[in-house]
N, C-alpha and C. Protein backbone atom coordinates (compact mmCIF):
# COMPACT_ATOMS: atom_id res chain seq x y z
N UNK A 1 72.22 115.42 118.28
CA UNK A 1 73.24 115.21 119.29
C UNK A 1 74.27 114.22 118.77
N UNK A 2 75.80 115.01 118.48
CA UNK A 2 76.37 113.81 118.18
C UNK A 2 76.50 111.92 118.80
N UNK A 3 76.80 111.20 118.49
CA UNK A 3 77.17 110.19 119.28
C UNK A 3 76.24 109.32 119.70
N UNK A 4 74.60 109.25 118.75
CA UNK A 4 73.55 109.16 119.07
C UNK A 4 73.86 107.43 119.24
N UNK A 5 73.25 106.97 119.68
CA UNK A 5 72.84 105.44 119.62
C UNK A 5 72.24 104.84 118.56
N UNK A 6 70.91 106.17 118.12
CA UNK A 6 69.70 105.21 117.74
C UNK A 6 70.19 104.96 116.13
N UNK A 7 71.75 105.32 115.71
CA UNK A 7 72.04 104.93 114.43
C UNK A 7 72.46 103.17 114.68
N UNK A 8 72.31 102.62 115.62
CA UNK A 8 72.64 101.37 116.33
C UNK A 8 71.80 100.35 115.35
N UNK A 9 70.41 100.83 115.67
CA UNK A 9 69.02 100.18 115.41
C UNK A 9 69.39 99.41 114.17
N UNK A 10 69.95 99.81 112.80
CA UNK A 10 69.84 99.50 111.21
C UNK A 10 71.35 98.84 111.67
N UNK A 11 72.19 99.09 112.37
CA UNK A 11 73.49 98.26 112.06
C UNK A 11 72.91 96.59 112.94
N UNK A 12 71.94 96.67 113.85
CA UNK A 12 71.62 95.42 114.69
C UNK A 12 71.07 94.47 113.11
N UNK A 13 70.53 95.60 112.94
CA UNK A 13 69.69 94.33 111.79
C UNK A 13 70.66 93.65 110.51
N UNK A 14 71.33 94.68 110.38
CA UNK A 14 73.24 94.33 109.20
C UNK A 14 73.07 93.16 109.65
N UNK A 15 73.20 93.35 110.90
CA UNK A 15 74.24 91.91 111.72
C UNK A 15 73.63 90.93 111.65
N UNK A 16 72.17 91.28 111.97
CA UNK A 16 71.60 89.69 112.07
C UNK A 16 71.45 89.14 111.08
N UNK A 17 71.45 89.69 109.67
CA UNK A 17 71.17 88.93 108.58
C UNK A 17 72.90 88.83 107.76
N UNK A 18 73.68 89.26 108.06
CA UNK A 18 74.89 89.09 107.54
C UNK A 18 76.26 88.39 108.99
N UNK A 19 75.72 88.07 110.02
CA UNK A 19 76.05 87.53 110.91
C UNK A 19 77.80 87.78 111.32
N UNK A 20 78.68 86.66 110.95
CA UNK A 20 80.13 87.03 111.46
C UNK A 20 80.93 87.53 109.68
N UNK A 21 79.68 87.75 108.75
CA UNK A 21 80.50 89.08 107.87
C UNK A 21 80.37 90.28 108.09
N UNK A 22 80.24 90.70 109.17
CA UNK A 22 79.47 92.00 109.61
C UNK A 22 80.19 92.38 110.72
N UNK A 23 80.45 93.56 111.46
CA UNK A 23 81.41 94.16 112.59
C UNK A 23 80.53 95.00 113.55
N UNK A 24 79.46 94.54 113.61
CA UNK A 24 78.86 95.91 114.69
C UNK A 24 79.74 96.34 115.34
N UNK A 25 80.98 96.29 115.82
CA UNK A 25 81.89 97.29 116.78
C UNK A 25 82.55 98.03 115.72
N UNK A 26 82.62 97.84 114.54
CA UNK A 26 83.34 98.45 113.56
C UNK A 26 82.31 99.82 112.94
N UNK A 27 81.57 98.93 113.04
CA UNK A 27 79.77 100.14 112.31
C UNK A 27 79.64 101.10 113.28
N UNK A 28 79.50 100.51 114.57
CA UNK A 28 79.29 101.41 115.97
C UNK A 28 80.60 102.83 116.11
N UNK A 29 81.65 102.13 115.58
CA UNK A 29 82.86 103.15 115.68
C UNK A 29 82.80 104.15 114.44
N UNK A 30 82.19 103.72 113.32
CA UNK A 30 81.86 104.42 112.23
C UNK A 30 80.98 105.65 112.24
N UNK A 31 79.87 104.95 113.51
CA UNK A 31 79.04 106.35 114.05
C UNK A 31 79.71 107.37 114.40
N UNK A 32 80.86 106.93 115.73
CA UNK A 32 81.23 107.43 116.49
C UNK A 32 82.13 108.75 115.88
N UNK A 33 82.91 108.24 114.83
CA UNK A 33 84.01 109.04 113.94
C UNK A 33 83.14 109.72 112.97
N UNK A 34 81.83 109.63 112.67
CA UNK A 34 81.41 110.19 111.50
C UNK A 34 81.02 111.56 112.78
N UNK A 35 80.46 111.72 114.21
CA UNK A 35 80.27 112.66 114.79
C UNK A 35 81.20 113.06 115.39
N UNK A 36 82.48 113.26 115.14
CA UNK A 36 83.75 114.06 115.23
C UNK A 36 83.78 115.64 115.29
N UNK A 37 83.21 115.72 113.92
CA UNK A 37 83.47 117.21 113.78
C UNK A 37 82.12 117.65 114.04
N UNK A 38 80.89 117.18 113.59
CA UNK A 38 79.82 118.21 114.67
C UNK A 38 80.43 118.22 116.06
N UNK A 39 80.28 117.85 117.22
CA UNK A 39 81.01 117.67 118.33
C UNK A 39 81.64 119.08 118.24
N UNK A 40 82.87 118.76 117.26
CA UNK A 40 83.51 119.91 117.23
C UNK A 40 83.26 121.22 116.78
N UNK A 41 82.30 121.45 116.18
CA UNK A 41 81.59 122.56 115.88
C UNK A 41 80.71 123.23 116.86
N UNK A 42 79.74 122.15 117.81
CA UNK A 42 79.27 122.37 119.32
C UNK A 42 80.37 123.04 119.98
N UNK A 43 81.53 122.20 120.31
CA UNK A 43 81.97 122.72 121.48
C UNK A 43 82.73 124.07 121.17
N UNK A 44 83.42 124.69 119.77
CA UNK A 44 83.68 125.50 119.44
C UNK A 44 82.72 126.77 119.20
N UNK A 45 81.80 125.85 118.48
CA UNK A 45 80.54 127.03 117.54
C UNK A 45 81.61 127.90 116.22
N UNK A 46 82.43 126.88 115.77
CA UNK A 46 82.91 127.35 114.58
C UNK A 46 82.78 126.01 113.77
N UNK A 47 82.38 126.71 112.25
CA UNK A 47 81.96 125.73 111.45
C UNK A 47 80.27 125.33 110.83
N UNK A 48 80.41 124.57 110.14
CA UNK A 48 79.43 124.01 109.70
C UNK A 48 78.84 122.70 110.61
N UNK A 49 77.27 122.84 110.89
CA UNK A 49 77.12 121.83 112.01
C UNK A 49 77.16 120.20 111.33
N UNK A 50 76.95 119.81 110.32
CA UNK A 50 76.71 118.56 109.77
C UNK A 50 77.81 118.97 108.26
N UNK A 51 78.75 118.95 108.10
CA UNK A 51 79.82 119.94 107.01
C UNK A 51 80.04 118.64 106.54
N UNK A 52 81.59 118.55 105.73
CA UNK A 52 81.44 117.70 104.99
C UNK A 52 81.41 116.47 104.88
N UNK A 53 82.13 115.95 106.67
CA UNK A 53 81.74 114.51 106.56
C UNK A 53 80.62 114.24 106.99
N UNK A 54 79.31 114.88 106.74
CA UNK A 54 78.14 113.90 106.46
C UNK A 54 77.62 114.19 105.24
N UNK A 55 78.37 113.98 104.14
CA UNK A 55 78.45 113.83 102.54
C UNK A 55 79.17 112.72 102.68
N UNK A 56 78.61 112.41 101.59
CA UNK A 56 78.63 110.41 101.03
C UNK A 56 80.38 110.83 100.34
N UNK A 57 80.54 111.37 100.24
CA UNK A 57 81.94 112.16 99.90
C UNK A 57 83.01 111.73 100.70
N UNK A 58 82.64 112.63 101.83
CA UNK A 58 83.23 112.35 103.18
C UNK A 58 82.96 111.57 103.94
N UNK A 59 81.80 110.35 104.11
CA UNK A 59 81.92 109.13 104.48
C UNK A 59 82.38 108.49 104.04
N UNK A 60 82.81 108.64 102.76
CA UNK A 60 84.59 107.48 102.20
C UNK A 60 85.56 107.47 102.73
N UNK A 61 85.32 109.17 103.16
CA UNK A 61 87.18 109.01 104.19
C UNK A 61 86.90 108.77 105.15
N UNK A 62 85.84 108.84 105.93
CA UNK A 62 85.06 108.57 107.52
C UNK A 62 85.71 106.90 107.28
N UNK A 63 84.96 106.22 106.36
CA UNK A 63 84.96 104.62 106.23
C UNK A 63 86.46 104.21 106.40
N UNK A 64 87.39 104.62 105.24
CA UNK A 64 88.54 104.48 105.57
C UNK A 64 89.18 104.40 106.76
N UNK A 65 88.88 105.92 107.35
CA UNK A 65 89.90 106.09 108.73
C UNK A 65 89.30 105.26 109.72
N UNK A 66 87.49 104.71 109.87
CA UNK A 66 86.93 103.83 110.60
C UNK A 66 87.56 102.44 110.46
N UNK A 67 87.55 102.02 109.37
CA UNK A 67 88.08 100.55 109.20
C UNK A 67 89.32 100.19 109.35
N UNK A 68 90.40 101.30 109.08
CA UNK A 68 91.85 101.35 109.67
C UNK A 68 91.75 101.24 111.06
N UNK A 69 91.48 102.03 111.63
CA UNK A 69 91.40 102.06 113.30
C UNK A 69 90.26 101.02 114.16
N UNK A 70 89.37 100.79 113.24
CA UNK A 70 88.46 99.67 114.05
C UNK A 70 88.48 99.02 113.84
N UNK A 71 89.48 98.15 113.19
CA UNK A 71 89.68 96.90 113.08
C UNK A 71 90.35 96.37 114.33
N UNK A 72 91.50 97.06 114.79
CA UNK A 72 92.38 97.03 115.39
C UNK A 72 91.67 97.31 116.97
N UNK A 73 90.79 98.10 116.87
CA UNK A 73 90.05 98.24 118.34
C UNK A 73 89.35 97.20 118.65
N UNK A 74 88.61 96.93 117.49
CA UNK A 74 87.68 95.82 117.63
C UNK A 74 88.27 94.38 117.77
N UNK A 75 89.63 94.49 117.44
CA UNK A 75 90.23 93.08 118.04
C UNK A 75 90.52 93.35 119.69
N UNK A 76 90.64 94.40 119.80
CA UNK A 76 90.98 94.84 121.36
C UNK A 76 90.31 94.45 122.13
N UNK A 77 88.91 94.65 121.89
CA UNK A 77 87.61 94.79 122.82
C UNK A 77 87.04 93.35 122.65
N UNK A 78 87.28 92.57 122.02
CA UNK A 78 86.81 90.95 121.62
C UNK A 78 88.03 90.32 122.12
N UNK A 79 89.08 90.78 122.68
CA UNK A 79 90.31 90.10 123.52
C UNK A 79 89.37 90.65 124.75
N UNK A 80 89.12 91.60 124.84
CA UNK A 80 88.82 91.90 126.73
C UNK A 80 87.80 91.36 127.03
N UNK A 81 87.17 91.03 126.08
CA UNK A 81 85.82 90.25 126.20
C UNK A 81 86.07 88.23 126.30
N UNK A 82 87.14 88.50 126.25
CA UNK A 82 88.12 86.51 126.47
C UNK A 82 87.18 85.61 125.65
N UNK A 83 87.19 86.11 124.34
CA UNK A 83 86.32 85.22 123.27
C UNK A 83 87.65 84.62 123.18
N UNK A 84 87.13 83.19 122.36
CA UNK A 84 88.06 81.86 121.88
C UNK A 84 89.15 82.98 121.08
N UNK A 85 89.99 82.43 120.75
CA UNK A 85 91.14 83.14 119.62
C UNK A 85 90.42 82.94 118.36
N UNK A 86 89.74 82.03 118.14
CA UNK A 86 89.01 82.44 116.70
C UNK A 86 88.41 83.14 116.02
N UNK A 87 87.70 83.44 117.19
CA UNK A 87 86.69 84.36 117.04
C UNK A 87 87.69 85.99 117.10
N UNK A 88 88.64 86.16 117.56
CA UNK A 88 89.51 87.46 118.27
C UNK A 88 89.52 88.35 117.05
N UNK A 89 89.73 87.75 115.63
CA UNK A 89 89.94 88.33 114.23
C UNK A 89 89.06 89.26 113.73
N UNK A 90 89.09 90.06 112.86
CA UNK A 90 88.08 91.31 111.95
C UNK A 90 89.05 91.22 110.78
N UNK A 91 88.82 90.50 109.81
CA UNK A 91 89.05 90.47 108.58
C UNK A 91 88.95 91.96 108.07
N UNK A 92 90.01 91.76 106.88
CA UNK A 92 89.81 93.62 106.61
C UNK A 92 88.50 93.54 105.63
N UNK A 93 88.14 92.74 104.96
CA UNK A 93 87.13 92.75 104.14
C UNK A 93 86.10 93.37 104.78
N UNK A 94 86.07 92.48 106.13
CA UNK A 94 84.61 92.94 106.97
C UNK A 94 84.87 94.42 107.61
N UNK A 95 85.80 94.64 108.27
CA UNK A 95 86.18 95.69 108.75
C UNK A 95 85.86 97.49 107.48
N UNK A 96 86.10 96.93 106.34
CA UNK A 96 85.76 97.87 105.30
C UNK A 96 84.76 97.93 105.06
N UNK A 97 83.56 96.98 104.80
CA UNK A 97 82.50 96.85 104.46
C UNK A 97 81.39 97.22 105.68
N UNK A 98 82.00 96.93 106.86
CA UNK A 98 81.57 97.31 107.75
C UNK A 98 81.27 99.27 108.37
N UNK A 99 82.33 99.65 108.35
CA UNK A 99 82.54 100.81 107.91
C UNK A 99 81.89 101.82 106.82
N UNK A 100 82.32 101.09 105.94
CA UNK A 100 81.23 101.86 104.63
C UNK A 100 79.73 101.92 104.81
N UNK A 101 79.37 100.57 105.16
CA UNK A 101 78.11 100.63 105.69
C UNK A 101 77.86 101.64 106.98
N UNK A 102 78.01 101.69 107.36
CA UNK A 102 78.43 102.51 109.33
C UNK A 102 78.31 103.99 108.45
N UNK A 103 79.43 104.77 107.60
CA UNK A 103 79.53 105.72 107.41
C UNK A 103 78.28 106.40 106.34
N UNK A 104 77.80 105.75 105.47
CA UNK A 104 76.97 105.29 104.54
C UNK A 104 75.09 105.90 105.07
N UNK A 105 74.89 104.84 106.11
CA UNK A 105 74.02 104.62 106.75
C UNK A 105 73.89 106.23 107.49
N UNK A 106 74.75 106.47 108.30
CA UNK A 106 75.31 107.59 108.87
C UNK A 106 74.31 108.72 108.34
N UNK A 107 74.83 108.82 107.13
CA UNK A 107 74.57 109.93 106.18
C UNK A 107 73.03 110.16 105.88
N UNK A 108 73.03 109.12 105.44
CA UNK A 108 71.61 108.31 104.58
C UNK A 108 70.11 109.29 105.95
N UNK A 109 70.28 108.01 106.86
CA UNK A 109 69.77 108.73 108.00
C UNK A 109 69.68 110.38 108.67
N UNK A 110 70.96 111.02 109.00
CA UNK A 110 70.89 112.30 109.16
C UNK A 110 70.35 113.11 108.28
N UNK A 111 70.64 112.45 107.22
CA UNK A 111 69.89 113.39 105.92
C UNK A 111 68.25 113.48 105.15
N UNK A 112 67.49 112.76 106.36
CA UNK A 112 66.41 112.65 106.78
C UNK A 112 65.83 113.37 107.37
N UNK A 113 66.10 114.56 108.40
CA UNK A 113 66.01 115.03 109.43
C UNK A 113 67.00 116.09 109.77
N UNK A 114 68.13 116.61 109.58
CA UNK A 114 68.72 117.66 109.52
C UNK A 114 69.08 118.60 108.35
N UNK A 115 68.40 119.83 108.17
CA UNK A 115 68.14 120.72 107.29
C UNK A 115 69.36 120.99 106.85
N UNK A 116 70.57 120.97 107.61
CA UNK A 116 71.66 121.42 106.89
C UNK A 116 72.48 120.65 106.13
N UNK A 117 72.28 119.60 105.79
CA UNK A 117 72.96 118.32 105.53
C UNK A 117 72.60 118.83 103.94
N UNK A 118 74.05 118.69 102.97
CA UNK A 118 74.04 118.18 101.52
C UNK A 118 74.67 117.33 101.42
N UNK A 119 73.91 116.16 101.36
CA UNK A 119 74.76 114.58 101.45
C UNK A 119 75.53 114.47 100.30
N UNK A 120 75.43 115.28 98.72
CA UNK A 120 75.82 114.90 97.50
C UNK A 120 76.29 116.28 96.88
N UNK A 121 77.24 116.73 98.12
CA UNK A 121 78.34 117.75 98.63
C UNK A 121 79.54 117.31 97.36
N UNK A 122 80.53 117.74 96.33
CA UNK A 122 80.32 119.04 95.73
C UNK A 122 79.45 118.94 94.87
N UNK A 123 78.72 118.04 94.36
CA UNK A 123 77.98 118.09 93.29
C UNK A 123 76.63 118.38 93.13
N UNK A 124 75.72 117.82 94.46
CA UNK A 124 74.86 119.26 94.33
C UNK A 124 74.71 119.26 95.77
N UNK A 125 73.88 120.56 96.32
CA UNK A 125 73.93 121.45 97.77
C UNK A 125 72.16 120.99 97.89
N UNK A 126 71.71 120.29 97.07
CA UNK A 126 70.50 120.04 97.65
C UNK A 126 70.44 119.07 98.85
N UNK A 127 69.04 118.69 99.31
CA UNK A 127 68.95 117.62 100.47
C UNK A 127 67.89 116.71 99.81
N UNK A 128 67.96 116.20 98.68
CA UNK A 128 66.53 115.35 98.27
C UNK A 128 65.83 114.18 99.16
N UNK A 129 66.60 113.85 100.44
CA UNK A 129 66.04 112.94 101.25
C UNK A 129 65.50 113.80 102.78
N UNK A 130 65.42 115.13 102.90
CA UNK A 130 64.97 115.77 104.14
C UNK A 130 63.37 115.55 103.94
N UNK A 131 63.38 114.80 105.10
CA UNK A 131 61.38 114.84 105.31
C UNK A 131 61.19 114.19 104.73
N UNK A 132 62.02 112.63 104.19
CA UNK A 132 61.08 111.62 103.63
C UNK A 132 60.52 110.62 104.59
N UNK A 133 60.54 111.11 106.02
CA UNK A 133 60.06 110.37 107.11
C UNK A 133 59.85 111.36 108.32
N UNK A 134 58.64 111.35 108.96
CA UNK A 134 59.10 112.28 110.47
C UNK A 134 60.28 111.64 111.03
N UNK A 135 60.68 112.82 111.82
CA UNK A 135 61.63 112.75 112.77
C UNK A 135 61.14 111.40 113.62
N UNK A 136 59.87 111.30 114.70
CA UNK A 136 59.35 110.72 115.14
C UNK A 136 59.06 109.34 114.36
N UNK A 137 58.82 108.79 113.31
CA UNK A 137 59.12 107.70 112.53
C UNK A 137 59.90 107.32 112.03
N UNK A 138 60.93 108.19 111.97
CA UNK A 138 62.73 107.77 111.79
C UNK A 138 63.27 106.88 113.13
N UNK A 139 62.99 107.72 114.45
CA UNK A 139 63.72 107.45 115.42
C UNK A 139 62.50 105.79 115.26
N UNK A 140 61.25 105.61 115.59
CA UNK A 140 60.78 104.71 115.63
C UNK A 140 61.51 103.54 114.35
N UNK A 141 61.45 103.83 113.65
CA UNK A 141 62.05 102.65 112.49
C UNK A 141 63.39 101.89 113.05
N UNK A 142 64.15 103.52 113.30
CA UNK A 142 65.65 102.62 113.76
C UNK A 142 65.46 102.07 115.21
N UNK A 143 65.08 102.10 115.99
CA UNK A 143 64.11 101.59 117.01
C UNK A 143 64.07 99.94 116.95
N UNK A 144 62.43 99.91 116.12
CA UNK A 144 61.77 98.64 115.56
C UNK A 144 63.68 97.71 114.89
N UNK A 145 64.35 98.93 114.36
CA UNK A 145 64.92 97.60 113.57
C UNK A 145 66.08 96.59 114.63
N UNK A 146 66.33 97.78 115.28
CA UNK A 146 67.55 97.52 116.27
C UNK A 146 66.65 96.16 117.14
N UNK A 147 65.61 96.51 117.43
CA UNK A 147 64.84 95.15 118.22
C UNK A 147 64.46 93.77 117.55
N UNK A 148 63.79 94.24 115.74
CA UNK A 148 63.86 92.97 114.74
C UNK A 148 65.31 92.40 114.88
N UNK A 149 66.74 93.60 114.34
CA UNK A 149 67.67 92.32 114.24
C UNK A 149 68.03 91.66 115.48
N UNK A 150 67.83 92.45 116.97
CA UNK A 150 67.92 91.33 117.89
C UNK A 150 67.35 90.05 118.26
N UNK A 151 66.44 89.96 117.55
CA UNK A 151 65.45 88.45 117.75
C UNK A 151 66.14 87.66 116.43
N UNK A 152 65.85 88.45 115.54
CA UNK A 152 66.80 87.50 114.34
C UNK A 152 68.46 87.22 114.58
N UNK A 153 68.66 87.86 115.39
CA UNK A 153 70.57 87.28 115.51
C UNK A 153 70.14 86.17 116.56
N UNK A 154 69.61 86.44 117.44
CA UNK A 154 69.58 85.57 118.62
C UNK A 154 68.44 84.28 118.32
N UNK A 155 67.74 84.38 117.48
CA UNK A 155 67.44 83.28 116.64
C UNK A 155 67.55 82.08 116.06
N UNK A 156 69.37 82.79 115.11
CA UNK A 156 69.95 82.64 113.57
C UNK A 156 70.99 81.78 114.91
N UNK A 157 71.29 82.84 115.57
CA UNK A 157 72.61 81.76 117.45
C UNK A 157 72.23 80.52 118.07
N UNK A 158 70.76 80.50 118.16
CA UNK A 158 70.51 79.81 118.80
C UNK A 158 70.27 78.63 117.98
N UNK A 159 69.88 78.09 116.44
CA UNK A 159 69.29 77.58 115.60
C UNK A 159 71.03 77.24 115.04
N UNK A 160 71.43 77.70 115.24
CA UNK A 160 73.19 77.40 114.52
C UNK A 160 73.77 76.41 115.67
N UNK A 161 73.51 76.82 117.07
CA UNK A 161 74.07 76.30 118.47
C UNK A 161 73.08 74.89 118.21
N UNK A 162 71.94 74.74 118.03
CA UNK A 162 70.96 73.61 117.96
C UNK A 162 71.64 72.52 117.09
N UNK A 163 71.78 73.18 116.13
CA UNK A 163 71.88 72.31 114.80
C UNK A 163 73.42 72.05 114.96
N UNK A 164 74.62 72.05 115.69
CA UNK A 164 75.83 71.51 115.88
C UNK A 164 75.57 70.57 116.77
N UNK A 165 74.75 70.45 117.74
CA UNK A 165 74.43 69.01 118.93
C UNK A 165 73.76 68.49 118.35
N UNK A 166 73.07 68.07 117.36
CA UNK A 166 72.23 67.08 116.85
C UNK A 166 73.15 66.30 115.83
């Protein structure tokens, strides 16, 4: 199903260990744009269901057009959210890296679990990562991780917030 969440799980944990170099709204939008064209293949039924942008190929241009446009959203949504002005910024560094990772991950994952996927699209049409995990221990992993990096961000926050009042 495009637009899934549970690609969330592995970007929570990015975050908690790479903290404000990291964009979860940028990664999250990376999901979002990498399931574009399935979407569009559903609602049409023309096409390839997982085609070429879920090749590591086409998550370069996924990353690109993610980090162009979510940088700029993601300052949007951290204004509506009335954070300090300091905080309001997404460096393009992070915003790219963020992205790549997002689009990256994307791939990595689907190509675990969907038969039609050639992640290493034109160069070869194989899937060497289908079934290196059940379905059911995929979704569990990204799961577990999305819940590890929430204790470790909120941790790493709270231990950073400590250690400025002392």
């Amino acid at each position: 199903m495009p637009f899934t969440p549970i690609h969330m799980g592995p970007g929570i944990l990015i975050k908690s260990v790479l903290q404000g170099s990291f964009s979860l709204m940028v990664f999250g939008w990376a999901q979002i744009v990498m399931d574009i064209q399935p979407l569009f293949v559903m609602i049409t039924g023309e096409g390839h269901l997982h085609g070429f942008t879920h090749t590591y190929l086409g998550a370069l241009i996924i990353a690109a057009i993610a980090a162009l446009s979510g940088k700029y959203l993601s300052e949007i949504g951290l204004f509506l959210l009335k954070l300090p002005l300091s905080q309001r910024k997404v460096k393009w560094s992070i915003a790219i890296i963020s992205a790549l990772i997002g689009s990256a991950s994307h791939v990595w994952l689907d190509s675990i679990m969907h038969s039609d996927l050639e992640p290493f699209y034109p160069w070869a049409k194989d899937n060497p990562m289908l079934g290196w995990l059940s379905i059911s221990a995929l979704h569990q992993w990204c799961l577990y991780s999305g819940l590890l990096g929430s204790v470790i961000y909120f941790a790493v926050q709270w231990r950073l917030k400590n250690s400025r009042h002392e």
